[in-house]
Protein backbone atom coordinates (compact mmCIF):
# COMPACT_ATOMS: atom_id res chain seq x y z
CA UNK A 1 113.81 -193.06 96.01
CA UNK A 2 114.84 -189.26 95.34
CA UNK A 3 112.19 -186.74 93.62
CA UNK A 4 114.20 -184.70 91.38
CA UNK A 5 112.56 -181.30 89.77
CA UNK A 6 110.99 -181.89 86.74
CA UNK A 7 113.21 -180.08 84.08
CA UNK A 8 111.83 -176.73 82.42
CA UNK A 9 110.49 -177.05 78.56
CA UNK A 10 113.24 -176.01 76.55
CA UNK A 11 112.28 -172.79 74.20
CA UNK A 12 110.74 -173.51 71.04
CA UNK A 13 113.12 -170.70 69.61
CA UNK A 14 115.89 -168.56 70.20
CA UNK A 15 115.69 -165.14 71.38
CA UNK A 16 116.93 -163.52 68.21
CA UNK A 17 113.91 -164.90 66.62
CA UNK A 18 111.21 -163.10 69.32
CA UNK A 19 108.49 -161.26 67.69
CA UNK A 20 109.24 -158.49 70.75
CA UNK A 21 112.51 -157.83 69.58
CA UNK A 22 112.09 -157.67 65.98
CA UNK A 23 109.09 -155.57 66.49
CA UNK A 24 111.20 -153.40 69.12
CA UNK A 25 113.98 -153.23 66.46
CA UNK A 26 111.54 -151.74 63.67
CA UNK A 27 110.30 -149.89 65.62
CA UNK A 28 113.16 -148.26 66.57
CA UNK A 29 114.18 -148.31 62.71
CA UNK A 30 110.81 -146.39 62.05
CA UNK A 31 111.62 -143.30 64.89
CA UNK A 32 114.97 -143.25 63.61
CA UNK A 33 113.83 -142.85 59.92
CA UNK A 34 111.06 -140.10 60.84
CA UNK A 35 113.27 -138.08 62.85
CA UNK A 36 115.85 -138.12 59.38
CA UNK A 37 112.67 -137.45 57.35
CA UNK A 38 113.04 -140.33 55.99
CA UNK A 39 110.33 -141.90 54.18
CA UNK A 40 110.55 -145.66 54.38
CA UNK A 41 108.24 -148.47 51.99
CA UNK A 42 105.87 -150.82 53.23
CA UNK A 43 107.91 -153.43 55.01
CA UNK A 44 111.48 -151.78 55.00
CA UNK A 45 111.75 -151.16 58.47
CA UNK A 46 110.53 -154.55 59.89
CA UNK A 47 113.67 -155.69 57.14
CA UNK A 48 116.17 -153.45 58.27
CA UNK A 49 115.18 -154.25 61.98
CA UNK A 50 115.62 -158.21 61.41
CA UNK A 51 119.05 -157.03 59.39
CA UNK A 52 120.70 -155.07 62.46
CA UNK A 53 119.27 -157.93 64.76
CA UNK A 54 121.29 -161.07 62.55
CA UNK A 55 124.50 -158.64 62.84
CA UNK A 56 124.49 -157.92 66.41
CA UNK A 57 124.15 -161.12 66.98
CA UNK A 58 126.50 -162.86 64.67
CA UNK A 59 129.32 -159.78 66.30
CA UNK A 60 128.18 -161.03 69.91
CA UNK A 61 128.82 -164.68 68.48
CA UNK A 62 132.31 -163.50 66.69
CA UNK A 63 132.77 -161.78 69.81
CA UNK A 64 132.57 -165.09 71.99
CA UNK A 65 134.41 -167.10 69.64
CA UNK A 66 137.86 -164.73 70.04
CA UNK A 67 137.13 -164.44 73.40
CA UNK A 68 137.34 -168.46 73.67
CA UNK A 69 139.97 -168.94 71.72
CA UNK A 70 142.31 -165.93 73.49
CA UNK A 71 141.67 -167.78 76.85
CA UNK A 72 142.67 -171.05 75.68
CA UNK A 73 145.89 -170.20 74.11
CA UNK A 74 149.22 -169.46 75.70
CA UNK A 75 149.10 -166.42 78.20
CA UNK A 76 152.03 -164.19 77.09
């Protein structure tokens, strides 16, 4: 009989939904605003942040999905 490796847990969610990034993105957001003199509400920046994070990566999806589809069509 052969011992194969027991397989890793799978994550419990995806990386666009990490606390570390979103916090990382607001973060950022909040620098950004401060160095504008901007003065941002209670809870704009952490909304904004999870905004820019949903774009980049719907684009990076988009971005895939063209990608695919160019290298499965006809090479001209």
């Amino acid at each position: 009989m052969t011992d194969t490796p027991p397989t890793p847990p799978s994550p419990s969610k995806p990386a666009s939904e990490s606390l570390t990034l979103r916090s990382a993105a607001a973060i950022a957001v909040a620098i950004v605003a401060s160095r504008f003199s901007v003065d941002l509400p209670a809870g704009v920046a952490q909304q904004f942040a999870s905004a820019i994070v949903d774009l980049v990566t719907t684009l990076g999806l988009i971005g895939v999905a063209i990608g695919r589809a160019r290298a499965n069509g006809p090479i001209v």
